[in-house]
Every structure is written in C-alpha cells, then in structure tokens.
C-alpha atoms as a PDB file:
ATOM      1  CA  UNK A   1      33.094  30.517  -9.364  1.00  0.00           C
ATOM      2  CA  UNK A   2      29.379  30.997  -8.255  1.00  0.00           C
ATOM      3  CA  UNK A   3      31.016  30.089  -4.398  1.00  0.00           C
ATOM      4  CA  UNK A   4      33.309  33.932  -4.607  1.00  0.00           C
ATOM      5  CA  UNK A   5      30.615  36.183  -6.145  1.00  0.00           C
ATOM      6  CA  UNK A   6      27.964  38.351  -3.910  1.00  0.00           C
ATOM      7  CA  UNK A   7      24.730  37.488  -3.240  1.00  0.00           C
ATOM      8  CA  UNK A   8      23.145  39.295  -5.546  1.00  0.00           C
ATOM      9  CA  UNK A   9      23.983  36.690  -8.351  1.00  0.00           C
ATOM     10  CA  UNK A  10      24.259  33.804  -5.970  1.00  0.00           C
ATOM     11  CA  UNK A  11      20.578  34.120  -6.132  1.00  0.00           C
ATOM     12  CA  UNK A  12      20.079  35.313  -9.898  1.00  0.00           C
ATOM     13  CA  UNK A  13      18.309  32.074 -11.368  1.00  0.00           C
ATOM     14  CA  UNK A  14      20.145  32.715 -14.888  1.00  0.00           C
ATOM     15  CA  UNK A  15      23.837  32.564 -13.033  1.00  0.00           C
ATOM     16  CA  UNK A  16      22.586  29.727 -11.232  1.00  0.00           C
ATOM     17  CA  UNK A  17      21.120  27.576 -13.906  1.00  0.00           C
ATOM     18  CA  UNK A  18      24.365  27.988 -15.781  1.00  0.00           C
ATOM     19  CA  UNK A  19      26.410  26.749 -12.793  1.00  0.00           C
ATOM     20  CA  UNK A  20      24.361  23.940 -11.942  1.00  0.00           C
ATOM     21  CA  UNK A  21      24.005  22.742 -15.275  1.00  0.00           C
ATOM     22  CA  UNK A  22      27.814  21.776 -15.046  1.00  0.00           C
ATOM     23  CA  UNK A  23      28.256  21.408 -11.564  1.00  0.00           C
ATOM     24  CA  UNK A  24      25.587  20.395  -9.129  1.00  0.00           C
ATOM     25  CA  UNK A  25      27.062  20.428  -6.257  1.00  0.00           C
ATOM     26  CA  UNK A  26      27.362  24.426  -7.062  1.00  0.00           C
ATOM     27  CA  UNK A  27      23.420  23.904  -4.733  1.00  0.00           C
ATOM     28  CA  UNK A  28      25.272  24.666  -1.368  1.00  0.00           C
ATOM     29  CA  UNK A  29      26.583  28.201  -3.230  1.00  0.00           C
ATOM     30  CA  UNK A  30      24.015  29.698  -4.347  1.00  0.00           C
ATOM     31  CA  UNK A  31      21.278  31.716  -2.612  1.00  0.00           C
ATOM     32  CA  UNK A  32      18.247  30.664  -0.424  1.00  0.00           C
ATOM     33  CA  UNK A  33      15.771  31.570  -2.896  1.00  0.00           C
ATOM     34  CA  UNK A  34      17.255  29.457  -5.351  1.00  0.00           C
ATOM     35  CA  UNK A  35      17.902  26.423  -2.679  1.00  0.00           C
ATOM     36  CA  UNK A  36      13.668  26.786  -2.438  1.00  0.00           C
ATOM     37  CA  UNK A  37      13.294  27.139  -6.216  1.00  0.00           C
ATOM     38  CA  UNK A  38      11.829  23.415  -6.927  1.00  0.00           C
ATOM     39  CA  UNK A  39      12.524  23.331 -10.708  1.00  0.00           C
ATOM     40  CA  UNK A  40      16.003  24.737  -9.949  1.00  0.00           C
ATOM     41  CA  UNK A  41      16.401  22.239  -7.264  1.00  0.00           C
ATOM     42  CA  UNK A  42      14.986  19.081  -9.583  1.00  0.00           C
ATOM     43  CA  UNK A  43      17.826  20.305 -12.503  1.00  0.00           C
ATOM     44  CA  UNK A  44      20.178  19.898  -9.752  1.00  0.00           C
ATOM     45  CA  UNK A  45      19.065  16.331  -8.281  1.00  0.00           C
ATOM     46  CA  UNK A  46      18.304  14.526 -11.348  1.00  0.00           C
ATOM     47  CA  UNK A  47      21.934  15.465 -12.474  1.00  0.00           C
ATOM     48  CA  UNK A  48      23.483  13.993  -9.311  1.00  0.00           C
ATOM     49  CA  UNK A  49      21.084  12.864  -6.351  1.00  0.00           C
ATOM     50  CA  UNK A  50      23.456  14.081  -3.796  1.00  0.00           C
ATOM     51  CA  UNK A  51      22.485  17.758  -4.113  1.00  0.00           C
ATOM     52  CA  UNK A  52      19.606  17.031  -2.559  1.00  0.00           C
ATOM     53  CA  UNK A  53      21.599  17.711   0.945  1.00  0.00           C
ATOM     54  CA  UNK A  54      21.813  21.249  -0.670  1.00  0.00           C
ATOM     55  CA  UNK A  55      18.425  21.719  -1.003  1.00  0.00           C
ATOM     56  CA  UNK A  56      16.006  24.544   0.529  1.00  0.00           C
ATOM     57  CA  UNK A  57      14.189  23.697   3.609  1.00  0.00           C
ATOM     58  CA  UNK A  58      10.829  24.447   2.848  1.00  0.00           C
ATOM     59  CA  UNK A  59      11.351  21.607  -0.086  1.00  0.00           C
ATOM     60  CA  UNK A  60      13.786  19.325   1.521  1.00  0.00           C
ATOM     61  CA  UNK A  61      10.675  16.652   2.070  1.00  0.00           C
ATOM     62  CA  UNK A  62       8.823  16.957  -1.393  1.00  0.00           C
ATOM     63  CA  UNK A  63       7.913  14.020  -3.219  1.00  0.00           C
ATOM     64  CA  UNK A  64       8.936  14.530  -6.651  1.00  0.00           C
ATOM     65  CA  UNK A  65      12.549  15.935  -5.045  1.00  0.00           C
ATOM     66  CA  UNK A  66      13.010  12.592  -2.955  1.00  0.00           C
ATOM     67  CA  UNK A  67      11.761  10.141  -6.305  1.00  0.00           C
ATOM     68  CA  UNK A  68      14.358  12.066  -8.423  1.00  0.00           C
ATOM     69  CA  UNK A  69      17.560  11.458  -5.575  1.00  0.00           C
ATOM     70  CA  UNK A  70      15.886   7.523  -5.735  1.00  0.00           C
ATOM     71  CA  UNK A  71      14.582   7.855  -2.146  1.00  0.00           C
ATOM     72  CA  UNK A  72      11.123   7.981  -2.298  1.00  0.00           C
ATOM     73  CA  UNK A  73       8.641   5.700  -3.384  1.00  0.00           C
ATOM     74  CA  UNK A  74       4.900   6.149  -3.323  1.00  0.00           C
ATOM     75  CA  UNK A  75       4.029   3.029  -2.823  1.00  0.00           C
ATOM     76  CA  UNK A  76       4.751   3.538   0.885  1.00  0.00           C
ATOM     77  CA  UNK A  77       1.829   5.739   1.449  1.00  0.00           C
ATOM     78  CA  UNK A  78      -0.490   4.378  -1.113  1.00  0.00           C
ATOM     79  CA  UNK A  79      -2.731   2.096   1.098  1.00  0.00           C
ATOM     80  CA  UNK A  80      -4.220  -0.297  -1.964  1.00  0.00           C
ATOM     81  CA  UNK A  81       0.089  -0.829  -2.600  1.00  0.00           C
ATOM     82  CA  UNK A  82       0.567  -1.441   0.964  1.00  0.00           C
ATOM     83  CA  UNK A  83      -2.251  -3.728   1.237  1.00  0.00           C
ATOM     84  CA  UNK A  84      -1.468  -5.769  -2.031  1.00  0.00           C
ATOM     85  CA  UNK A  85       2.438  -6.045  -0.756  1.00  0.00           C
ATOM     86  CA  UNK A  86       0.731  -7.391   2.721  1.00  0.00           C
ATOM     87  CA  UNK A  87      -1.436 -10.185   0.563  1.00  0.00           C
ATOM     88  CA  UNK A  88       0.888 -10.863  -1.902  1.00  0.00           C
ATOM     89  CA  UNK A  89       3.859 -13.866  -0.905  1.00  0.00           C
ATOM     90  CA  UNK A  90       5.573 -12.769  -3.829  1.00  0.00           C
ATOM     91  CA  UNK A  91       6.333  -8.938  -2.238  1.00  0.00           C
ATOM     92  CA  UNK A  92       9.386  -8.842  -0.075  1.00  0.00           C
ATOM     93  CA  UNK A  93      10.232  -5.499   1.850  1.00  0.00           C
ATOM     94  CA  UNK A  94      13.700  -4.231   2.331  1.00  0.00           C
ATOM     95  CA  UNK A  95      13.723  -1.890   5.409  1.00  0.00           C
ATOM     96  CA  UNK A  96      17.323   0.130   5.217  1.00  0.00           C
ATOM     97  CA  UNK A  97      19.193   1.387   7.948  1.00  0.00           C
ATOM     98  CA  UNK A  98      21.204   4.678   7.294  1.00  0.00           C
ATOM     99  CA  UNK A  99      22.656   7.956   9.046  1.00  0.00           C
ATOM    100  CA  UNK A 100      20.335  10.632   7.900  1.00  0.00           C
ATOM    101  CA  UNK A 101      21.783  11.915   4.743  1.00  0.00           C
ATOM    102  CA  UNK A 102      19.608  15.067   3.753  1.00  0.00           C
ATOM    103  CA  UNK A 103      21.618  17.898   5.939  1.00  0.00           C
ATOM    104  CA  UNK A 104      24.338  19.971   4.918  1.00  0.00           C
ATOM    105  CA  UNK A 105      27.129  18.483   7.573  1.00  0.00           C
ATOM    106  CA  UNK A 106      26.081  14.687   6.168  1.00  0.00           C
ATOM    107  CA  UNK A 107      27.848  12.540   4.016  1.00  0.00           C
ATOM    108  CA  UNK A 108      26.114  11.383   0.573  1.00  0.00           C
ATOM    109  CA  UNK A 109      26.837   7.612   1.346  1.00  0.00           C
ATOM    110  CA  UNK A 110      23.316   6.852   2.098  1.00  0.00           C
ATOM    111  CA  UNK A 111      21.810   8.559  -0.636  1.00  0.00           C
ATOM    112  CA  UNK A 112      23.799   6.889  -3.248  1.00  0.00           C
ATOM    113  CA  UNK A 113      23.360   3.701  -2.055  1.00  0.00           C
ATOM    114  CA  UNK A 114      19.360   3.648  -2.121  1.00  0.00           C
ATOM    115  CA  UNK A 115      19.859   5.069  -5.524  1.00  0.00           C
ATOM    116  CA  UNK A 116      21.729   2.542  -6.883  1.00  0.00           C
ATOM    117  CA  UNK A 117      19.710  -0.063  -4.629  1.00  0.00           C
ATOM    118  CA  UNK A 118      16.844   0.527  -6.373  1.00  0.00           C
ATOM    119  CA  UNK A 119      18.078   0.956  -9.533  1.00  0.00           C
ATOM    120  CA  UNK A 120      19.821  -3.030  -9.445  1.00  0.00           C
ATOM    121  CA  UNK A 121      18.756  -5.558 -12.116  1.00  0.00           C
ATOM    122  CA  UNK A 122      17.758  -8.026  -9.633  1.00  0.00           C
ATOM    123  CA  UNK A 123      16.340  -6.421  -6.517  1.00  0.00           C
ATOM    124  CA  UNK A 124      13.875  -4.277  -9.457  1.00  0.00           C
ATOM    125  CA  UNK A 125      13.021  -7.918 -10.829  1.00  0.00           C
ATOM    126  CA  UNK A 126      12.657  -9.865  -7.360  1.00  0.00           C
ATOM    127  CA  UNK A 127       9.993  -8.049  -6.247  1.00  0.00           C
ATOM    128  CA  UNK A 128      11.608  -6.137  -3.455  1.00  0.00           C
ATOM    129  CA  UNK A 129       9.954  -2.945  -1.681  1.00  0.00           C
ATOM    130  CA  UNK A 130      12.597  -0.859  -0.092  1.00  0.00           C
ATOM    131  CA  UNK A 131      11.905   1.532   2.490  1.00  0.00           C
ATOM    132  CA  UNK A 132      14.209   4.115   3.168  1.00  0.00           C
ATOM    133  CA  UNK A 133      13.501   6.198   6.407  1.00  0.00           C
ATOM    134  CA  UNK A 134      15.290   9.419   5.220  1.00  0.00           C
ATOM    135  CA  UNK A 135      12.180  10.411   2.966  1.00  0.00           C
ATOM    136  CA  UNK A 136       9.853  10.462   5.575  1.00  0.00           C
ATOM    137  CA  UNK A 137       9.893  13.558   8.177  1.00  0.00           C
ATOM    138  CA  UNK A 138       8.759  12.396  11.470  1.00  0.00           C
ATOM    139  CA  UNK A 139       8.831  13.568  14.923  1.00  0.00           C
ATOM    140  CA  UNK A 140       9.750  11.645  18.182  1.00  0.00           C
ATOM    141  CA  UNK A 141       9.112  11.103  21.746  1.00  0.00           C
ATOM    142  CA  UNK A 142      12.593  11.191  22.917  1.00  0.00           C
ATOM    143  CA  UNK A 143      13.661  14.529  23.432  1.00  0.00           C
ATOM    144  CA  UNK A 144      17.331  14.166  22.457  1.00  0.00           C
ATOM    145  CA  UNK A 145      15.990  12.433  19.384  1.00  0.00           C
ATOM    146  CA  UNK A 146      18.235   8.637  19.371  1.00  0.00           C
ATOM    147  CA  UNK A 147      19.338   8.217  23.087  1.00  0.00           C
ATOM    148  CA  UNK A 148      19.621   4.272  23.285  1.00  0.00           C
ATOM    149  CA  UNK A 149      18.877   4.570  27.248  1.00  0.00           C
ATOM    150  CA  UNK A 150      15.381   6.362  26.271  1.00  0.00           C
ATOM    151  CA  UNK A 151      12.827   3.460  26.757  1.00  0.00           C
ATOM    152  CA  UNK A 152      10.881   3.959  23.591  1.00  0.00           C
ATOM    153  CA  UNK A 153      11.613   1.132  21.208  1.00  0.00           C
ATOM    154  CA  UNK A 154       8.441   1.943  18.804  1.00  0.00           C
ATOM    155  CA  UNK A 155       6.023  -0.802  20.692  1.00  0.00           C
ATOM    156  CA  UNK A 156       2.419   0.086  22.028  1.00  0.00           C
ATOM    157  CA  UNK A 157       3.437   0.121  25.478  1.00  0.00           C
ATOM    158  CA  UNK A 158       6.932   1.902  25.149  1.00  0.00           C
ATOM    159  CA  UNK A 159       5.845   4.680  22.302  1.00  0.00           C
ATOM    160  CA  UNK A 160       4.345   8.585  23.641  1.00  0.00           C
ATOM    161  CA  UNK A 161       3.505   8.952  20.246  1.00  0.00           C
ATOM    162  CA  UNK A 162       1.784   5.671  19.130  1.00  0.00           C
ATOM    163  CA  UNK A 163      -1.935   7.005  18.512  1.00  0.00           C
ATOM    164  CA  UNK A 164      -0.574   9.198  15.450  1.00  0.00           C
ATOM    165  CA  UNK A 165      -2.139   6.802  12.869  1.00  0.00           C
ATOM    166  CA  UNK A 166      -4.289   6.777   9.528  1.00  0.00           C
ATOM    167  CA  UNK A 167      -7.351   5.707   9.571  1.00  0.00           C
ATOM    168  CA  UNK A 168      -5.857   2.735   7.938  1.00  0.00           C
ATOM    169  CA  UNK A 169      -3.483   2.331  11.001  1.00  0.00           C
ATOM    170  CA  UNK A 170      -0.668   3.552   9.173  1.00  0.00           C
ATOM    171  CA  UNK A 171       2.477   5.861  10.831  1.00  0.00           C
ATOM    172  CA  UNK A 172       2.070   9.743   9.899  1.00  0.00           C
ATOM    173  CA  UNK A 173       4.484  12.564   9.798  1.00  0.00           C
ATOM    174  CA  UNK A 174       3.098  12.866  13.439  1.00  0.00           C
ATOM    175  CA  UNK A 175       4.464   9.882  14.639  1.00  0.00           C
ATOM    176  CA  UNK A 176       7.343   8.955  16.623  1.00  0.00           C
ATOM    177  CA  UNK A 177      10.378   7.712  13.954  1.00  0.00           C
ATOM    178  CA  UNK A 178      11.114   4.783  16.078  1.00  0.00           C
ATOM    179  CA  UNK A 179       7.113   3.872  16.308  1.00  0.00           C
ATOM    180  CA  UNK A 180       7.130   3.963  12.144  1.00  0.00           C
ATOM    181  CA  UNK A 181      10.508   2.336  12.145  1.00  0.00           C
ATOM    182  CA  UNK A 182       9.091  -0.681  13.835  1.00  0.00           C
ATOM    183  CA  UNK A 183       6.076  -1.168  11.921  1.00  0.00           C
ATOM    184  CA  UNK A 184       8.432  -1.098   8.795  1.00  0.00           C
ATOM    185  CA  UNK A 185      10.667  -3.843  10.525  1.00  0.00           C
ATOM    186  CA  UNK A 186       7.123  -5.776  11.309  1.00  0.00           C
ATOM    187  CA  UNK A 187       6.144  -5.908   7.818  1.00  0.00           C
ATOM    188  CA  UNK A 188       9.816  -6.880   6.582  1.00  0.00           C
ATOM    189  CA  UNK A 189       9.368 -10.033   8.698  1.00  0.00           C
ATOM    190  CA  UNK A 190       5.902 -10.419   7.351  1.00  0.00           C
ATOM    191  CA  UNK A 191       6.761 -10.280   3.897  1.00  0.00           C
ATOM    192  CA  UNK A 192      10.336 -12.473   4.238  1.00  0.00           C
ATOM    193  CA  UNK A 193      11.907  -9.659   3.564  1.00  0.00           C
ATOM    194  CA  UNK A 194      15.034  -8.283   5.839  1.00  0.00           C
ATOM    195  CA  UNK A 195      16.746  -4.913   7.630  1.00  0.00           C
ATOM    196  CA  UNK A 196      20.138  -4.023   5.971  1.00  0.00           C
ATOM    197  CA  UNK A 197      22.113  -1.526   7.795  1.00  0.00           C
ATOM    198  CA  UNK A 198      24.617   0.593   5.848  1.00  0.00           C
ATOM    199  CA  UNK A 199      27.819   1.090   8.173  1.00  0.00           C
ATOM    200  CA  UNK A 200      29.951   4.419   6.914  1.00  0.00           C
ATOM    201  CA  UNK A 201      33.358   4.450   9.037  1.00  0.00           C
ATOM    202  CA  UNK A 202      33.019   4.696  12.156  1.00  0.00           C
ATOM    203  CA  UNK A 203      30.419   2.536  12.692  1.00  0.00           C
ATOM    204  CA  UNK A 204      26.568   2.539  13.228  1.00  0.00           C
ATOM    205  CA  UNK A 205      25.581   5.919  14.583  1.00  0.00           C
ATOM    206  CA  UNK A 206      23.289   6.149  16.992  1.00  0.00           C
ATOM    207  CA  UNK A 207      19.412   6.339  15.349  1.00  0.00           C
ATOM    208  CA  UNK A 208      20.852   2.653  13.723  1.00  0.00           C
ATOM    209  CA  UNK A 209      22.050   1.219  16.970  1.00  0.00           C
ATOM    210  CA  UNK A 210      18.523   1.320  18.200  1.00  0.00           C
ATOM    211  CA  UNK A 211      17.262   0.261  15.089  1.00  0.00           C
ATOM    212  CA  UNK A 212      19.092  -2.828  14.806  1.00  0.00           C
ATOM    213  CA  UNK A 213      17.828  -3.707  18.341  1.00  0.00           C
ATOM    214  CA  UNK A 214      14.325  -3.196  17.614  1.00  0.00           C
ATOM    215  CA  UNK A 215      15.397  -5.659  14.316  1.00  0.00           C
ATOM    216  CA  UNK A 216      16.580  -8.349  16.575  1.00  0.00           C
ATOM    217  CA  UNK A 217      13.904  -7.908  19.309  1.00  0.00           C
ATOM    218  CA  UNK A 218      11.609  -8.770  15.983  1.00  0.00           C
ATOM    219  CA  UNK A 219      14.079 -11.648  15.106  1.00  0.00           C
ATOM    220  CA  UNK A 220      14.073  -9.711  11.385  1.00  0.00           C
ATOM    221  CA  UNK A 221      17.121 -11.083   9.492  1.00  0.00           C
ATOM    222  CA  UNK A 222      20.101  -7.901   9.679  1.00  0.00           C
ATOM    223  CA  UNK A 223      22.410  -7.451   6.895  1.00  0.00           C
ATOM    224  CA  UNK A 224      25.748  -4.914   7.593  1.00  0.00           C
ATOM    225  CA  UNK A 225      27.189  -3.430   4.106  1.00  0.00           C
ATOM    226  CA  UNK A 226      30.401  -2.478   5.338  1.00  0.00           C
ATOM    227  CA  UNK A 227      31.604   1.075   3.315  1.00  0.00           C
ATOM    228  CA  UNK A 228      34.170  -0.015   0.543  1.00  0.00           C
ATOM    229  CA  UNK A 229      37.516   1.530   1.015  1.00  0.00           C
ATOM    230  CA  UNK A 230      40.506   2.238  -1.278  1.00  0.00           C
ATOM    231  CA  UNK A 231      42.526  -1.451  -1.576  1.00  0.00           C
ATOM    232  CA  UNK A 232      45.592  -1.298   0.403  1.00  0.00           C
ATOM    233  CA  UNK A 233      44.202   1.788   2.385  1.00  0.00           C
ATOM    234  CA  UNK A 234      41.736   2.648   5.403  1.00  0.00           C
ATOM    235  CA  UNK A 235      40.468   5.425   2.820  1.00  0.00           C
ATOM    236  CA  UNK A 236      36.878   5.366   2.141  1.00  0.00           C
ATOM    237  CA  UNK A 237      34.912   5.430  -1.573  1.00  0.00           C
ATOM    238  CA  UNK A 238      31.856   5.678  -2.623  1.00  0.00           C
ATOM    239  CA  UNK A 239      29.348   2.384  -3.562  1.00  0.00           C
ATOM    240  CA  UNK A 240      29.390   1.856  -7.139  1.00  0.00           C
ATOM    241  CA  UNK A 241      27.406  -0.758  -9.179  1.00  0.00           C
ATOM    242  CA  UNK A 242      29.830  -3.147  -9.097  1.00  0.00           C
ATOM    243  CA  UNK A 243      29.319  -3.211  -5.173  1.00  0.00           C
ATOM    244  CA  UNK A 244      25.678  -3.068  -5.238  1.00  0.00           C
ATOM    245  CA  UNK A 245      25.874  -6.081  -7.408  1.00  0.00           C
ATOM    246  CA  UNK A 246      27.692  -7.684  -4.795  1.00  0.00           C
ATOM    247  CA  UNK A 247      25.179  -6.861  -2.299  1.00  0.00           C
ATOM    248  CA  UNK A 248      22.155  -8.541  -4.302  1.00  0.00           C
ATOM    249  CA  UNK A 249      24.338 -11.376  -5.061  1.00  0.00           C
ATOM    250  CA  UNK A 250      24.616 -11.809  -0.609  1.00  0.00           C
ATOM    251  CA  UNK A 251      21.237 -11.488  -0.853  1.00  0.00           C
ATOM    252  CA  UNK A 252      20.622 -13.894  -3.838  1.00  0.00           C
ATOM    253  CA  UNK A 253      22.437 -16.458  -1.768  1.00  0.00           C
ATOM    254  CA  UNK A 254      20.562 -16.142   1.439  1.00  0.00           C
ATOM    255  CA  UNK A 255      17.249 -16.732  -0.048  1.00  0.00           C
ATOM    256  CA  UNK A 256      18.981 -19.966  -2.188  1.00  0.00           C
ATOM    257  CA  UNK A 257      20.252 -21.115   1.375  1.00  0.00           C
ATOM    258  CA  UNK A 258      17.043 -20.287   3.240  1.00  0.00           C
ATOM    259  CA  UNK A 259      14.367 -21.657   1.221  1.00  0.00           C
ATOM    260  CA  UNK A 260      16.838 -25.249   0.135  1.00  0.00           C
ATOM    261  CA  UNK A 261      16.376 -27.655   3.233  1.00  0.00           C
ATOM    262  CA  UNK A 262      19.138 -29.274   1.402  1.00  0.00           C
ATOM    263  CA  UNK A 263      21.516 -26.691   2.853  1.00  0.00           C
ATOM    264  CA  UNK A 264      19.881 -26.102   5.972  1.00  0.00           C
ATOM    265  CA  UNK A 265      22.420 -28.003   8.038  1.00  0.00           C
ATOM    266  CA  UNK A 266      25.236 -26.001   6.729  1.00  0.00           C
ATOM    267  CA  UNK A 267      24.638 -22.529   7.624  1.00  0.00           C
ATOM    268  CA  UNK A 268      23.650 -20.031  10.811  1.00  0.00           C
ATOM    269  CA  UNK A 269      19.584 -19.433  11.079  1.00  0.00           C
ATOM    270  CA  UNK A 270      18.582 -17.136   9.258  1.00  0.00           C
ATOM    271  CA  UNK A 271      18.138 -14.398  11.579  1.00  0.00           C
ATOM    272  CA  UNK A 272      21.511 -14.120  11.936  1.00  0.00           C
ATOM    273  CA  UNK A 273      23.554 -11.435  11.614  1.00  0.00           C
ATOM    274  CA  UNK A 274      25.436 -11.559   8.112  1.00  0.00           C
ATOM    275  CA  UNK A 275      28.299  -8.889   7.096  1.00  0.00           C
ATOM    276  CA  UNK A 276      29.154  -7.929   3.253  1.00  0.00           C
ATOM    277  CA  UNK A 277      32.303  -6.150   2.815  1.00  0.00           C
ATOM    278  CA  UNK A 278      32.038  -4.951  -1.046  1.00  0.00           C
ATOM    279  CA  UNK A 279      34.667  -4.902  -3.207  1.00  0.00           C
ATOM    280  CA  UNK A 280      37.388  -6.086  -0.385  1.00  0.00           C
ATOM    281  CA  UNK A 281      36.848  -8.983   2.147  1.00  0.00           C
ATOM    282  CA  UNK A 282      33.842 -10.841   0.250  1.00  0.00           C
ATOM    283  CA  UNK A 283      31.118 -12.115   2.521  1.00  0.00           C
ATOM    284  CA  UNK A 284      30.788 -13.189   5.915  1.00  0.00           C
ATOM    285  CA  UNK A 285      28.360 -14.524   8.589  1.00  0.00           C
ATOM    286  CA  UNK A 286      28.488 -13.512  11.991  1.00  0.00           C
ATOM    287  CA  UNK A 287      31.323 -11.120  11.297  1.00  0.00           C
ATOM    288  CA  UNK A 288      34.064 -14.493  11.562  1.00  0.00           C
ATOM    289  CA  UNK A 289      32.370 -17.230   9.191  1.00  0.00           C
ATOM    290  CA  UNK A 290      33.362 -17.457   5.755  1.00  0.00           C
ATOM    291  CA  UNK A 291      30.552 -18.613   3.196  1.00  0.00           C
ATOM    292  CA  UNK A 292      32.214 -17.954  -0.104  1.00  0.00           C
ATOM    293  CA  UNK A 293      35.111 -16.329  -1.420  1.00  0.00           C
END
C-alpha cells in the first residue's frame, strides 16, 4: 500500500518501518530520506539481501550494508588478512564474475548467489576467500566504462589508472575496476583458487566478457554457473541451496581431479573452461564433455 500513498508518509519512518517489516522490497516505495536512513535500510537487507538495490545512494557502498546482503567481506581490505591468505597454501580465493547488481533496473541474481555462496557448508570450511567486485566502488579509464575494443585490460602497461595504490600496493576506490579486477584474478591463480562467472540469460554482459579474457590471458581456471530455469521451460528462477550445493560439489570434484595424478589422463587441463548447469543439465567441460551425470 506504501507504493499509492503521498510522499509525505512514503517518507514517515513509522509508516515505513511497518511496511518493511513485512515486505522489504516495499525499499523502492518509500521516500529518499528513508532510502538514506542506514538503520532503516539494515531492517530491510538483513530481512532479504536484495533490497539492497533499493537502497539510498549516499549508503549504497557502506560496509555494514554490503556484510548484511553477504557481499562484503573485510578481509579484502585488511592488509595482515591479505597477507596471511598470500602465505598461507591452505587459502584459496574465489574471484566472481557478475552483472552489477546494486541499481534499481538490475536483477537480484548476483546478489543472491554470493549470499548463498558464502553461506555453503563446504566453501565456509575449505578455506575459500571470495571476492565479489560489486562491493567495491571504483572508477575506470575507459570512458564508456566496459567497451571490449578499449585497450585497457588492468596490466601496467595497458591501465591510465594503475598508480592508484596503497602504500601496501593494494587497488583503491581510485583505481581503474579492470586494474583491481586483475590483481584479484592474479592472486586467485596464486592461491589455486579460480574465476567463476555467473551467466543470467542472455549471456555474459559486457564488464564479464572482458573479465573472462583477462582470466584466460592469466590462464586462471573459469567456471560458468549457467542460471537455473523452470524444468520443461526457458523460464528463469532464482539459485537456491540446493543449486549452490551443486556448484561446490563441481568444485569439490575439480580439486579431487586436479590434485590425483591418478586421474590426470582422463580429463581437460585444468585451466579449462568448465560449465555447471544447476538443477537441469548436470556438469560439463568445455560446454560438450560430459564428466558425471
């Protein structure tokens, strides 16, 4: 109801509170004071991390908003973390690959997915780091933002923006996004760990098409998670557990395969390119080559 009254209560926090506590997706209805209330906003994200698209501007980018929609994690921009993941063989990053899910016009997929990423049984006990690019606000030396034919591909000698660095040599909100991207990707292949690239619909869009280049320039193992859709229907649904589960199972099986020499002659190196369909086709390599049913 909040969506037909005037503005005047749209941004009354009382009226607002009471929506939200039952529905909140009610965020994109009510006022802009409200949208920039942070405890307001926090009700509304910790009861379902997709209002978070809803949110105010000003707050779109803080912290405690991004941990509570499972995006964030601080251990990304706590150097003594960093360094211990960078020393530490046990540590394996996760670098996704997502359309940016934090405006208005986007769909949620993305930020359920990290959620529930992060929230699996064995990725939280397997020592996995994920990095997930929507939390971080950067800038960019492509004017047009992800034009594949722009020559920046986040390297030293194709980067504007590369001197936009901590002291500890670490990307800042200054930085290009593809520059940070890349030194994500670098420590993925430094840890063992991988890219995987969520693919809504109609495909990659176009920030992910360069990223999975600058993936395979690094020769950083890609996995695709293919959107579930409806059985018997081209209709998309949202992940779920279940599907999640069946990602970290993919991902269970790679590292069995990779690190058995016993199985070595048996499947594609392990750079290559490896597609999970949840909840409908299974799991393929290489988009044609069965590996288990």
């Amino acid at each position: 109801a909040i969506k037909y009254v005037g503005e005047k209560f749209q941004n009354d926090e009382e009226i607002a509170l009471a929506a939200l506590r039952r529905y909140p997706d009610a965020m994109k209805y009510v006022g802009e004071t409200i949208r920039n209330d942070k405890e307001i906003a926090l009700a509304a994200v910790r009861k379902d991390p997709d209002a978070i698209k809803y949110v105010g501007e000003y707050i779109k980018h803080d912290s405690e908003l991004l941990t509570a929609a499972g995006m964030f994690d601080a251990d990304h921009i706590d150097s003594a973390t960093r360094k211990k993941m960078m020393t530490n063989s046990t540590i394996k990053k996760i670098v996704l690959s997502t359309r940016f899910s934090l405006n208005v016009e986007s769909t949620s997929q993305a930020t359920r997915f990290t959620k529930l990423l992060k929230e699996n049984e064995h990725i939280r006990q397997n020592n996995f780091k994920i990095y997930a690019p929507n939390a971080f606000d950067k800038k960019t030396c492509d004017p047009n933002w992800t034009d594949f034919d722009h020559p920046c591909r986040g390297t030293d000698d194709t980067c504007e923006y590369k001197n936009e660095l901590t002291k500890e040599g670490q990307p800042t909100d200054n930085c290009c996004w593809r520059y940070s991207f890349r030194r994500q990707l670098e420590e993925a292949k430094f840890t063992g760990g991988f890219m995987l690239q969520l693919v809504e619909g109609d495909g990659l869009g176009k920030g992910q098409t360069i990223e999975k280049q600058m993936a395979e320039e690094l020769s950083l193992k890609i996995f695709h998670v293919i959107q579930p859709i409806v059985l018997n229907s081209n209709v998309e649904r949202p992940f779920d557990e279940r599907n999640i589960e069946e990602v970290a199972s993919a991902i269970k099986c790679w590292y069995n395969f990779r690190d058995n020499p016993l199985y070595a002659r048996f499947v594609p190196p392990v750079t290559a390119l490896e597609v999970i369909r949840p909840g409908l086709y299974g799991h393929t390599i290489n988009e044609d080559t069965a590996l288990f049913d």
